[in-house]
PDB file of N, CA and C in Angstrom:
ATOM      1  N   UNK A   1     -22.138   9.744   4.475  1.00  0.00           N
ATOM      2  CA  UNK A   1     -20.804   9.322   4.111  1.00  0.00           C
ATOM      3  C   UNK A   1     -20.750   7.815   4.007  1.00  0.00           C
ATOM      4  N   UNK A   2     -20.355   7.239   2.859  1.00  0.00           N
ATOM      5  CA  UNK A   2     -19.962   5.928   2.651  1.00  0.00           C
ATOM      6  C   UNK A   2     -19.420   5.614   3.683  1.00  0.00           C
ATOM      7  N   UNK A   3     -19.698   4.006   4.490  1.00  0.00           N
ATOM      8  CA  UNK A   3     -18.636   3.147   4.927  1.00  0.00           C
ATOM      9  C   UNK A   3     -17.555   2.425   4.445  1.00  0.00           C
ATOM     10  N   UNK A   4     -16.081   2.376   4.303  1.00  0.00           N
ATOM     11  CA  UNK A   4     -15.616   2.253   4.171  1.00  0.00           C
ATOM     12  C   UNK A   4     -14.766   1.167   4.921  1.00  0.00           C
ATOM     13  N   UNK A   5     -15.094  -0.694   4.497  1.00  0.00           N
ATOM     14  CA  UNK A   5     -14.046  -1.264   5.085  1.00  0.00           C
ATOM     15  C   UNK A   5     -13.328  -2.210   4.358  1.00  0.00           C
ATOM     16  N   UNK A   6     -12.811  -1.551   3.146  1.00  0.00           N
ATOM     17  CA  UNK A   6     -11.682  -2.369   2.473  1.00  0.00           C
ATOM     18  C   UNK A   6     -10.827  -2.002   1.744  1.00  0.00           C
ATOM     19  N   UNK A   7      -9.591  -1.745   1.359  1.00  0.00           N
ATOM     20  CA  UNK A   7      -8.864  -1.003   0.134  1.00  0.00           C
ATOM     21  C   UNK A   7      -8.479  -2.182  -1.012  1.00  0.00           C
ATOM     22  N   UNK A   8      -8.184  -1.867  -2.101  1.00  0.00           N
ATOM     23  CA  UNK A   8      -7.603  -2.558  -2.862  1.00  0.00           C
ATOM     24  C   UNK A   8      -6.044  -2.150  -3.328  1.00  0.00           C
ATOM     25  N   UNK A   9      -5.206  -3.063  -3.242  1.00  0.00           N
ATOM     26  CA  UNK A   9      -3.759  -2.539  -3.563  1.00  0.00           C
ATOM     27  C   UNK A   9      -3.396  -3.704  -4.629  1.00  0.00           C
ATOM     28  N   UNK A  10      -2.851  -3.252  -6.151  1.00  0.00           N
ATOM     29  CA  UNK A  10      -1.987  -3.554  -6.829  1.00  0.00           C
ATOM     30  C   UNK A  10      -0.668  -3.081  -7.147  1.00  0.00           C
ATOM     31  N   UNK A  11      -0.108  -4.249  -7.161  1.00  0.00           N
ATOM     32  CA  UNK A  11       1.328  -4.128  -7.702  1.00  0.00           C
ATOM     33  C   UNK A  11       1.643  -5.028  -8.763  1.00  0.00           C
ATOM     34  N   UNK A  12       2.150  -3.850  -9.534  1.00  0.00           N
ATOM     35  CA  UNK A  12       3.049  -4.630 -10.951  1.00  0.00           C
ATOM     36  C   UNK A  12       4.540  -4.222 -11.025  1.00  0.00           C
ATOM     37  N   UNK A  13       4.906  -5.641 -11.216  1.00  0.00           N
ATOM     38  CA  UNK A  13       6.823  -5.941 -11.175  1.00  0.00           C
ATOM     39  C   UNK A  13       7.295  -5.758 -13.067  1.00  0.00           C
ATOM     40  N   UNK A  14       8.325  -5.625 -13.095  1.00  0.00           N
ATOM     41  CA  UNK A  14       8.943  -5.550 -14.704  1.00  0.00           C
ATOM     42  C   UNK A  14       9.546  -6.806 -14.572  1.00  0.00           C
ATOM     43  N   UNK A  15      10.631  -7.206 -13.623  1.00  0.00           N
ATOM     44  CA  UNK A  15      11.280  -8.538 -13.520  1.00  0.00           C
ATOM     45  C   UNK A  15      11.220  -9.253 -12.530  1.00  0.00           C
ATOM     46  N   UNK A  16      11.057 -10.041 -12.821  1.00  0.00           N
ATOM     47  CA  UNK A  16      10.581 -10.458 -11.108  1.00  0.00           C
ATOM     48  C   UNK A  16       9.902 -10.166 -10.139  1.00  0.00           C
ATOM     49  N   UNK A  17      10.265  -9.917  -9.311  1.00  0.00           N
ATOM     50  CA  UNK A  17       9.917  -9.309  -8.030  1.00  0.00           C
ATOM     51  C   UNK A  17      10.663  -7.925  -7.874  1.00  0.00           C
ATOM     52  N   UNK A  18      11.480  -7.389  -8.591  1.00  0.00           N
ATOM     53  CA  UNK A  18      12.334  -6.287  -8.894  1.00  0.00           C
ATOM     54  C   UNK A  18      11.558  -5.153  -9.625  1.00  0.00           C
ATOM     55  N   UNK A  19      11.765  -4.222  -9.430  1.00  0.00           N
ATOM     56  CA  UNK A  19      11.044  -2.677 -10.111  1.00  0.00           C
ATOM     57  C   UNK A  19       9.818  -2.913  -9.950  1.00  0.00           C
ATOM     58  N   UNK A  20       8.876  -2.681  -8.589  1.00  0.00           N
ATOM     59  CA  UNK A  20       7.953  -3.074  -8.762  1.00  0.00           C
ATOM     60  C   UNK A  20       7.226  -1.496  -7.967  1.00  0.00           C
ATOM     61  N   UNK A  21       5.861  -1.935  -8.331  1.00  0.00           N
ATOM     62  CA  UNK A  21       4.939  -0.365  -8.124  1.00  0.00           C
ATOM     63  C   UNK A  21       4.181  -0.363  -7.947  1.00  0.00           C
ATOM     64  N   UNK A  22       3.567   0.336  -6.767  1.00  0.00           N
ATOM     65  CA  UNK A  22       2.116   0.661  -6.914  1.00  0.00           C
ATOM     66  C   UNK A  22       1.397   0.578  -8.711  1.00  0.00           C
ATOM     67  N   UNK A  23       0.088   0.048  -8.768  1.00  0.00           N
ATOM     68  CA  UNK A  23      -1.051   0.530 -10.010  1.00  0.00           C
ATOM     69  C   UNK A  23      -2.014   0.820  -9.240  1.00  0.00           C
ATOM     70  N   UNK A  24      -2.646   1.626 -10.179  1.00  0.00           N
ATOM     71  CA  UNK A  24      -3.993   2.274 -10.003  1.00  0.00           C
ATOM     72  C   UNK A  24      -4.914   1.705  -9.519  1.00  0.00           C
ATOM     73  N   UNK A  25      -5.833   1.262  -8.539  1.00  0.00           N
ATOM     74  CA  UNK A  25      -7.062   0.507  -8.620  1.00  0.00           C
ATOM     75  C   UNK A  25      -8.237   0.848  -9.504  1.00  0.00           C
ATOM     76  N   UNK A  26      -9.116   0.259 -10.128  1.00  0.00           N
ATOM     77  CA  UNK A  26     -10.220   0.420 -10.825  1.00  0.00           C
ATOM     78  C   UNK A  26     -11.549   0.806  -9.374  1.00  0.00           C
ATOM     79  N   UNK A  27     -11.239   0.466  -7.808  1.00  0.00           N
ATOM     80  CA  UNK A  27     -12.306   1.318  -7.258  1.00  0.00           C
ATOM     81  C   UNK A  27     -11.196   1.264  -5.395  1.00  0.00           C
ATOM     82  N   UNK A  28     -11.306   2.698  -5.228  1.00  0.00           N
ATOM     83  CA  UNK A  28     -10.506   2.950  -4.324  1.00  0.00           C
ATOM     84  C   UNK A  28     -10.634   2.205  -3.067  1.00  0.00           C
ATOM     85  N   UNK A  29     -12.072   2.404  -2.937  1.00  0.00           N
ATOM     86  CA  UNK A  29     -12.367   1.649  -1.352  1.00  0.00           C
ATOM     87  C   UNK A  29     -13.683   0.867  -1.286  1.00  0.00           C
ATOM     88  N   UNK A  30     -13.831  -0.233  -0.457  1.00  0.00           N
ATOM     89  CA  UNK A  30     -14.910  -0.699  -0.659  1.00  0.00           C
ATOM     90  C   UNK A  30     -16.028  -0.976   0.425  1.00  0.00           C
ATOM     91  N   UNK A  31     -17.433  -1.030   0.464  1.00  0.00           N
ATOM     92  CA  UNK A  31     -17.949  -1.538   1.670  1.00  0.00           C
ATOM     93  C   UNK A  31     -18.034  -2.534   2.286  1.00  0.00           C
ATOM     94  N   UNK A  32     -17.455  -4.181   1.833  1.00  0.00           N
ATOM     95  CA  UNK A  32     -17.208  -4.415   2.440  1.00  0.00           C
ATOM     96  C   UNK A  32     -15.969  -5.868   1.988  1.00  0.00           C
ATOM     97  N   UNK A  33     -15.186  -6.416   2.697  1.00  0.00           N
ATOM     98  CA  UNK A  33     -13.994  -7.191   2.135  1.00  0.00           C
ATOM     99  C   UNK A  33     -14.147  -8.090   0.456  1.00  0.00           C
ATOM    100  N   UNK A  34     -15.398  -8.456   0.654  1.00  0.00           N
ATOM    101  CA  UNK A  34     -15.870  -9.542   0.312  1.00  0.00           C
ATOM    102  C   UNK A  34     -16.213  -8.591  -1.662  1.00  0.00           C
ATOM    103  N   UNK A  35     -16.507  -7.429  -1.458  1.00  0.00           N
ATOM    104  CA  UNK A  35     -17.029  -6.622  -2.428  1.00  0.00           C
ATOM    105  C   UNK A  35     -15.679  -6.409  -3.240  1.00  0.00           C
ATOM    106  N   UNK A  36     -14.432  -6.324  -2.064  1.00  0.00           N
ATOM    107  CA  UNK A  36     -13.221  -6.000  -2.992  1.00  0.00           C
ATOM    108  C   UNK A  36     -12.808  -7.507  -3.627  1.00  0.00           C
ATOM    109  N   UNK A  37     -12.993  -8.374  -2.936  1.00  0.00           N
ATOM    110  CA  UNK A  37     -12.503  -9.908  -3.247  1.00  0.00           C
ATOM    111  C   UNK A  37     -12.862  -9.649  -4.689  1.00  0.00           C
ATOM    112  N   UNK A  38     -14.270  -9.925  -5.071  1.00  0.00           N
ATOM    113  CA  UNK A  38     -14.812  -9.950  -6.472  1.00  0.00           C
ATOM    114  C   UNK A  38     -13.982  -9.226  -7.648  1.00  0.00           C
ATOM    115  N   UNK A  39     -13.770  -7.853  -7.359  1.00  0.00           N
ATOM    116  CA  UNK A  39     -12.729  -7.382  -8.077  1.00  0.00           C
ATOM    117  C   UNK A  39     -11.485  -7.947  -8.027  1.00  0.00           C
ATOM    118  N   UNK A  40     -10.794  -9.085  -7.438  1.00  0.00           N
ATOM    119  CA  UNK A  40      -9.815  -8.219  -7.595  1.00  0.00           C
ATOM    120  C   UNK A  40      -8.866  -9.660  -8.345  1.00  0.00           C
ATOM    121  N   UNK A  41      -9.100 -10.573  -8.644  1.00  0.00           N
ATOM    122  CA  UNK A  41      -8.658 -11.334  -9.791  1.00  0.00           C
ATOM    123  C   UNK A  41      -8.878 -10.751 -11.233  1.00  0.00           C
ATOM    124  N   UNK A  42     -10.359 -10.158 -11.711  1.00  0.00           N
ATOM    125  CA  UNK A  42      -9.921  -9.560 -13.119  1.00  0.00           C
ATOM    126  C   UNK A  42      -8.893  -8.110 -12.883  1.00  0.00           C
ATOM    127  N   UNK A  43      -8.917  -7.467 -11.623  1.00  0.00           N
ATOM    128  CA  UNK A  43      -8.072  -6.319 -11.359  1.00  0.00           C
ATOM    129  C   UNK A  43      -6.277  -7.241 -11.770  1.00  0.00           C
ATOM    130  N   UNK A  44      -5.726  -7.921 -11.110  1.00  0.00           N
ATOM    131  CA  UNK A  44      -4.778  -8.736 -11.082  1.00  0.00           C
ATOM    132  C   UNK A  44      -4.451  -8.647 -12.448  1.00  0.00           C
ATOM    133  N   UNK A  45      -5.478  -9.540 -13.585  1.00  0.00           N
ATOM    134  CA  UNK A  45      -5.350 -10.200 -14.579  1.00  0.00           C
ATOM    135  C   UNK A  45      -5.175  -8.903 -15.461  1.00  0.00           C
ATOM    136  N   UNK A  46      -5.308  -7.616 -15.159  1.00  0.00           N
ATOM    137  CA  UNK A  46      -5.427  -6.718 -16.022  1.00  0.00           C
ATOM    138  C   UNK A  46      -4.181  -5.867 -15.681  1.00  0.00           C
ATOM    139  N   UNK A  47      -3.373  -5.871 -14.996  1.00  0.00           N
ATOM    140  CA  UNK A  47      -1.947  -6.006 -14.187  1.00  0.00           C
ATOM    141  C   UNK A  47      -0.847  -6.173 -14.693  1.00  0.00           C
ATOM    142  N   UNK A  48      -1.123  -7.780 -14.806  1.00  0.00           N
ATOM    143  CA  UNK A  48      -0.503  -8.939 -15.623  1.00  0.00           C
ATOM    144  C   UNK A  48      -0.591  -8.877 -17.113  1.00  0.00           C
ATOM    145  N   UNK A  49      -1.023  -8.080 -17.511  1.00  0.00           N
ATOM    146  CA  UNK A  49      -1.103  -7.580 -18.927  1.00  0.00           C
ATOM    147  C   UNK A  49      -0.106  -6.694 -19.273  1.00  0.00           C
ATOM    148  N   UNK A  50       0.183  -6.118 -18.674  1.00  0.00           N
ATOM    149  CA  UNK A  50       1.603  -4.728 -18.599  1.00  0.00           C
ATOM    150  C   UNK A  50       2.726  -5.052 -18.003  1.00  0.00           C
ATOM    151  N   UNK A  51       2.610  -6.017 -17.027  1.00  0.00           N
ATOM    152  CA  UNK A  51       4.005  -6.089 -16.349  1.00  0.00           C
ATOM    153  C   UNK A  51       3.997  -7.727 -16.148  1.00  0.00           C
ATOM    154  N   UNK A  52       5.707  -7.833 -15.876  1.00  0.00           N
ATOM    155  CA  UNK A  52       5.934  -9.601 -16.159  1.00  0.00           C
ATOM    156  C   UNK A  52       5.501 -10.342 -14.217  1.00  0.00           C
ATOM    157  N   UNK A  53       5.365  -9.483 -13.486  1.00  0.00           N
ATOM    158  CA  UNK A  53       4.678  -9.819 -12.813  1.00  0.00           C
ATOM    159  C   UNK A  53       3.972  -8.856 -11.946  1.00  0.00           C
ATOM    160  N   UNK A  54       2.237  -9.596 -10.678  1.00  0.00           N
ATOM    161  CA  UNK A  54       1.338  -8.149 -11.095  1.00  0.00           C
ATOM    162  C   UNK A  54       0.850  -9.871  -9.369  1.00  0.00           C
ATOM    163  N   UNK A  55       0.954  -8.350  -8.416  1.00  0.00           N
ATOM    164  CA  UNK A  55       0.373  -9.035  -7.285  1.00  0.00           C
ATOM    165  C   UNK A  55      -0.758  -7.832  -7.123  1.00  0.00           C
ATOM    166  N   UNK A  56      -2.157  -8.494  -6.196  1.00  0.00           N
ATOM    167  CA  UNK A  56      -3.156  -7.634  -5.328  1.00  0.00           C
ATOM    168  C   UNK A  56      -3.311  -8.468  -4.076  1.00  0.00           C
ATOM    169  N   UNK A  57      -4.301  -7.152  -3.660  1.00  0.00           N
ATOM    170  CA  UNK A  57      -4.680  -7.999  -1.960  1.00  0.00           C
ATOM    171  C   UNK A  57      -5.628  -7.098  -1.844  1.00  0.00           C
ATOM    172  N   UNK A  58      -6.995  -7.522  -0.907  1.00  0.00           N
ATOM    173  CA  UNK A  58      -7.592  -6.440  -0.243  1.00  0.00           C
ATOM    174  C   UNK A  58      -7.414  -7.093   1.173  1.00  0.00           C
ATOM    175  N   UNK A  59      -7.338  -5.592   1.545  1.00  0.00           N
ATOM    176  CA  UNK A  59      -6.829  -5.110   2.634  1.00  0.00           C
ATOM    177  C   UNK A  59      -7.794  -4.370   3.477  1.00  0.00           C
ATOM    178  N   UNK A  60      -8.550  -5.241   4.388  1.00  0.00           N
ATOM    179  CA  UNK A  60      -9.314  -4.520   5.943  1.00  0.00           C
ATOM    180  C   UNK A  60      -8.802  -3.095   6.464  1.00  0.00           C
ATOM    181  N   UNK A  61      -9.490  -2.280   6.454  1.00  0.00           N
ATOM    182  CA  UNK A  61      -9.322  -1.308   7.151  1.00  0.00           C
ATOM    183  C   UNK A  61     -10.398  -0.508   8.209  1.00  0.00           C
ATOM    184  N   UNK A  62     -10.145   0.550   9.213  1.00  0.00           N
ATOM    185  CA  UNK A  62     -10.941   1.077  10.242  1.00  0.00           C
ATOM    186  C   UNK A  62     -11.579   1.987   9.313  1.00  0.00           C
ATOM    187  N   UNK A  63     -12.793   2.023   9.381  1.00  0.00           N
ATOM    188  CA  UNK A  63     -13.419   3.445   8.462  1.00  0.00           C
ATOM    189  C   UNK A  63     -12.953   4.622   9.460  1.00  0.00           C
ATOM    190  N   UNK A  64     -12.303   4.893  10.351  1.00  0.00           N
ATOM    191  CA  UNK A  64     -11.647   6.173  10.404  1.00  0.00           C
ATOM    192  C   UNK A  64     -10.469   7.036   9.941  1.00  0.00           C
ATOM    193  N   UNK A  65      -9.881   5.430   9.496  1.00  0.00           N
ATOM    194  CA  UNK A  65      -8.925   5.842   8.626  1.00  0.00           C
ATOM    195  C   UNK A  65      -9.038   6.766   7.678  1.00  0.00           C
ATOM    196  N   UNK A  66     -10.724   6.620   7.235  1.00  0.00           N
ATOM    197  CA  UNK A  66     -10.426   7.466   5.902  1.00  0.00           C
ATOM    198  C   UNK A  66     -10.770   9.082   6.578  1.00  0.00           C
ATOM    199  N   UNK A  67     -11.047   9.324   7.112  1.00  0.00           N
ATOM    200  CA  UNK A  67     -11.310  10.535   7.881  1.00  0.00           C
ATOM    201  C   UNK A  67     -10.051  11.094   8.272  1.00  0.00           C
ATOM    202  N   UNK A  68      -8.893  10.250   8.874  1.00  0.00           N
ATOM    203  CA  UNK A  68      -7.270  11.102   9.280  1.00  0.00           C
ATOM    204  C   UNK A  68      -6.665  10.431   8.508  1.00  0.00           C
ATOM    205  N   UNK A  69      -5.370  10.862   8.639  1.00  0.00           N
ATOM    206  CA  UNK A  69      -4.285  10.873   7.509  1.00  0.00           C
ATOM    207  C   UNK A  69      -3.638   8.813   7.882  1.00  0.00           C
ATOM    208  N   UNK A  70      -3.275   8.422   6.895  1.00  0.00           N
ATOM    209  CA  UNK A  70      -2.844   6.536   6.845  1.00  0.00           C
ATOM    210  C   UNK A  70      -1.953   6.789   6.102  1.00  0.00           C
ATOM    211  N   UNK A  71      -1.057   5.610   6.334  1.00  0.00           N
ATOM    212  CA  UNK A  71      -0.177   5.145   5.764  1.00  0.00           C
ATOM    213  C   UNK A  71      -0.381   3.967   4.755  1.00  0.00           C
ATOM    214  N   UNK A  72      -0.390   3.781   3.360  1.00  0.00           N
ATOM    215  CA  UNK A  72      -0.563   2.055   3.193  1.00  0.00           C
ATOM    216  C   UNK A  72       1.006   1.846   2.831  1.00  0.00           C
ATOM    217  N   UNK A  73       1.497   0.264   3.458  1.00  0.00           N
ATOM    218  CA  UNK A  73       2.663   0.200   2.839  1.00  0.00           C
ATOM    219  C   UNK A  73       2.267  -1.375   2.641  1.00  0.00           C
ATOM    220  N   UNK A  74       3.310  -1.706   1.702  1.00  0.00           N
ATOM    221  CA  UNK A  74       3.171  -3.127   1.049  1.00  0.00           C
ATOM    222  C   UNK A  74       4.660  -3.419   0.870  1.00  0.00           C
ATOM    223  N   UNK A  75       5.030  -4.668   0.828  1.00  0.00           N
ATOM    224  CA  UNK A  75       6.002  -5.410   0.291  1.00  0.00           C
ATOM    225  C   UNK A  75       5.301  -6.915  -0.366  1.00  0.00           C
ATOM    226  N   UNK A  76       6.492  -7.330  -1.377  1.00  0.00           N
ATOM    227  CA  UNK A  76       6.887  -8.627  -1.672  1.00  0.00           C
ATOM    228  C   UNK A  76       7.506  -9.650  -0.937  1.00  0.00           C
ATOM    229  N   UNK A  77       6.533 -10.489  -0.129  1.00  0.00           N
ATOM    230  CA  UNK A  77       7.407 -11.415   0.704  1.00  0.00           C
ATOM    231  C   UNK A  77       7.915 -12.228   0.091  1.00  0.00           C
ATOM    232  N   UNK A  78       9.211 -13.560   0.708  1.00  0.00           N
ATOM    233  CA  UNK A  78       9.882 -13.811   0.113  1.00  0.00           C
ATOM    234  C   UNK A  78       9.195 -15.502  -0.293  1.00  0.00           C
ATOM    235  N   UNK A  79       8.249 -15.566  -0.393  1.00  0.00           N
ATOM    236  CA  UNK A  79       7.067 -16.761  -1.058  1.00  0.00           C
ATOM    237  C   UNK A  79       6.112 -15.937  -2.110  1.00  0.00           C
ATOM    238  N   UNK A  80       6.642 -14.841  -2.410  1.00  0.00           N
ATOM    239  CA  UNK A  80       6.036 -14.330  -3.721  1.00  0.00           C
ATOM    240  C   UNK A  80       4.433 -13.905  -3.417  1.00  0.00           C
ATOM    241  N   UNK A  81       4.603 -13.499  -2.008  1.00  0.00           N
ATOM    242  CA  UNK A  81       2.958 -12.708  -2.047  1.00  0.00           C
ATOM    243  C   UNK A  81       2.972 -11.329  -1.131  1.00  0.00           C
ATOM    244  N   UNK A  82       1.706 -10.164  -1.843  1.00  0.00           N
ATOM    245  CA  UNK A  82       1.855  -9.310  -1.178  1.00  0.00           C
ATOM    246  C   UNK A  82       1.535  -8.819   0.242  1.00  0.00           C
ATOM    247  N   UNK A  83       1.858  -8.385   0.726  1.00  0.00           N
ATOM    248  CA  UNK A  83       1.591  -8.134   2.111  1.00  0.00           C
ATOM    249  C   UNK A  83       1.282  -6.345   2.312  1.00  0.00           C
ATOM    250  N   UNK A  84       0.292  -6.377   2.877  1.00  0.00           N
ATOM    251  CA  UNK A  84      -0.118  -4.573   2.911  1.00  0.00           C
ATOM    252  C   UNK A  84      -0.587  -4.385   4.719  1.00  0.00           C
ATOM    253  N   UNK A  85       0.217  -3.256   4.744  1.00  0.00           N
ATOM    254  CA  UNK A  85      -0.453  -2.983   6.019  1.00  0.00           C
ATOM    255  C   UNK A  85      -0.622  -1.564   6.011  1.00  0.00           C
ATOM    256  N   UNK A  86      -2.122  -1.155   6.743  1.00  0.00           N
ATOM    257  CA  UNK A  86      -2.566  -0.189   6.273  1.00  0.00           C
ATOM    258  C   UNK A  86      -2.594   0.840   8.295  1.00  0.00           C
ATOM    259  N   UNK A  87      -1.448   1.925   8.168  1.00  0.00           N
ATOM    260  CA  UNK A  87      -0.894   2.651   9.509  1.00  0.00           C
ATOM    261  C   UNK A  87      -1.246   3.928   9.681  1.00  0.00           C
ATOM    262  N   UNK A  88      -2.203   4.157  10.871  1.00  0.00           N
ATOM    263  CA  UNK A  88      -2.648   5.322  10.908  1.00  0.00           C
ATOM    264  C   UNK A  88      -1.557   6.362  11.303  1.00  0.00           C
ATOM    265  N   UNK A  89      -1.127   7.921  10.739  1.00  0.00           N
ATOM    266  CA  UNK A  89      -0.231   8.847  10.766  1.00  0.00           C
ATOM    267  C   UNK A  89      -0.126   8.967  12.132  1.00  0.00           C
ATOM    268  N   UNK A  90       0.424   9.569  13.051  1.00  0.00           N
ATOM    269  CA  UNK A  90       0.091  10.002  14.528  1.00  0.00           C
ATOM    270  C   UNK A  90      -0.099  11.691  14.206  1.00  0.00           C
ATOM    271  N   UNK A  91       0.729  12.117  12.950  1.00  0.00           N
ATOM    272  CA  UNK A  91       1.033  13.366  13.191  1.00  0.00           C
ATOM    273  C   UNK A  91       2.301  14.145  13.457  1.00  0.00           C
ATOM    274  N   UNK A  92       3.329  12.944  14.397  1.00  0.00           N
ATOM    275  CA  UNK A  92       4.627  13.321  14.763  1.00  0.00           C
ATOM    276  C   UNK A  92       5.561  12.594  13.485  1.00  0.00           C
ATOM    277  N   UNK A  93       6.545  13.829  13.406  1.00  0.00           N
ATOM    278  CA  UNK A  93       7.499  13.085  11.969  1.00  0.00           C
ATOM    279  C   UNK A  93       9.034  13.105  12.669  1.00  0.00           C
ATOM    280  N   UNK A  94       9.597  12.913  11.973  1.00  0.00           N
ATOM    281  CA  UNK A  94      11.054  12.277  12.440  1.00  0.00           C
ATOM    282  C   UNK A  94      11.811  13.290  11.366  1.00  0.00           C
ATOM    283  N   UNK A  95      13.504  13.878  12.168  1.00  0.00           N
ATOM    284  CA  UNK A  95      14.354  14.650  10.718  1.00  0.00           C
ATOM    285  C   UNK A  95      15.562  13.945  10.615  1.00  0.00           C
ATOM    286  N   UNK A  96      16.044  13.650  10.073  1.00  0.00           N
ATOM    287  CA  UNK A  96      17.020  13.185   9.060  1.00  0.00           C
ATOM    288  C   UNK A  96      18.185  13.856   9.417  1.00  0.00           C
ATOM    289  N   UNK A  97      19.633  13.448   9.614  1.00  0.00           N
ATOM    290  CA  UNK A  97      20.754  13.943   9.547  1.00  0.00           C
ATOM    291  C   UNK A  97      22.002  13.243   9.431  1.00  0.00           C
ATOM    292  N   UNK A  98      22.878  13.720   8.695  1.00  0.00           N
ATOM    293  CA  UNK A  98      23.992  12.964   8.349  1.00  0.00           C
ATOM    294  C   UNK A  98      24.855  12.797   9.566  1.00  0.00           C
ATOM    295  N   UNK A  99      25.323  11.344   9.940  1.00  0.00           N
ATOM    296  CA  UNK A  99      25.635  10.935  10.966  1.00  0.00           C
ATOM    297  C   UNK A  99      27.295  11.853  11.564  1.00  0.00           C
ATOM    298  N   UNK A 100      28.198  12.573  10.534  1.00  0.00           N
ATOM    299  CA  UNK A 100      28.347  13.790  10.731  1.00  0.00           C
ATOM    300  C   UNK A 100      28.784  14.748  11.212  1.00  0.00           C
ATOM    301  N   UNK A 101      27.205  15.353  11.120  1.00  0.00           N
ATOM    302  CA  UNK A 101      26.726  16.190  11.309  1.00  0.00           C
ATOM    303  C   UNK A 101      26.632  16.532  12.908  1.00  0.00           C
ATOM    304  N   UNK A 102      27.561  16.207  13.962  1.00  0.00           N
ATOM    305  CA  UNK A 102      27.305  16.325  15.460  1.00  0.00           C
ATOM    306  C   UNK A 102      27.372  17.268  15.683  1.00  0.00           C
ATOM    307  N   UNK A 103      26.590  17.650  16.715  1.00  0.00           N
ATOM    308  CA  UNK A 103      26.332  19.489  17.214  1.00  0.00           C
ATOM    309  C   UNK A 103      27.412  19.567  18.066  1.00  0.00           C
ATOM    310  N   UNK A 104      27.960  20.925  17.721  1.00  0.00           N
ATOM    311  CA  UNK A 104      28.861  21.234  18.950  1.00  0.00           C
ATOM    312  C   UNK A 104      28.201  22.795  20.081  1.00  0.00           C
ATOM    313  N   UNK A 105      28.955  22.543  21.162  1.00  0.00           N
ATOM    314  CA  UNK A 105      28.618  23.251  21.832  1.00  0.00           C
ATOM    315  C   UNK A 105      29.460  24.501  22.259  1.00  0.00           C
ATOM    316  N   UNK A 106      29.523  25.735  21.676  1.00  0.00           N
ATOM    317  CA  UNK A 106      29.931  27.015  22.171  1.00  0.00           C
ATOM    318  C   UNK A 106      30.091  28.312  22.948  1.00  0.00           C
ATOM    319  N   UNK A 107      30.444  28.552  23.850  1.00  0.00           N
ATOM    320  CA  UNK A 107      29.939  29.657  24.675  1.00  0.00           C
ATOM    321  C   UNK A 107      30.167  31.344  24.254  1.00  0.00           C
TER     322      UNK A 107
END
């Protein structure tokens, strides 16, 4: 099994920093930071071809990650760069309810 210690994440914006999205990477994971670095300015530049603006980053990760379930999440900070942090699942999920919605109790 490949080692695995780097991801690549792009994002391309339509306006601004507004409507913005995950893109595809050209290689999912890498062996090691330095391997994704190389990619990832023509990755960027090819981004920036489709959308009016087009951030990347690689992003360190535990090679066990890829073995259990992760989270990657990213934002646009407010100096115009991306930020990714990559969160292992625990497994436990959370439910949702309209505030409401209070239980009552009946005998």
């Amino acid at each position: 099994m490949e080692h695995i210690a780097a991801i690549m994440v792009l994002v391309g914006c339509l306006q601004g920093d507004a409507a913005c999205r995950e893109v595809p990477t050209p290689v999912v994971g890498f062996e090691t930071v330095e391997e994704c670095q190389e990619l990832l300015s023509p990755s960027i530049e090819e981004v920036g071809k489709a959308f009016k603006g087009a951030y990347g980053k690689c992003a360190e990760v535990d090679p066990a990650l890829f073995v259990e379930d992760a989270t990657i999440e990213w934002r646009i900070t407010p100096a115009r760069q991306l930020e990714v942090k990559v969160i292992a699942d625990d497994g436990s999920y959370a439910v949702a309810a309209r505030a409401n919605d209070t239980p009552k109790l009946s005998n």
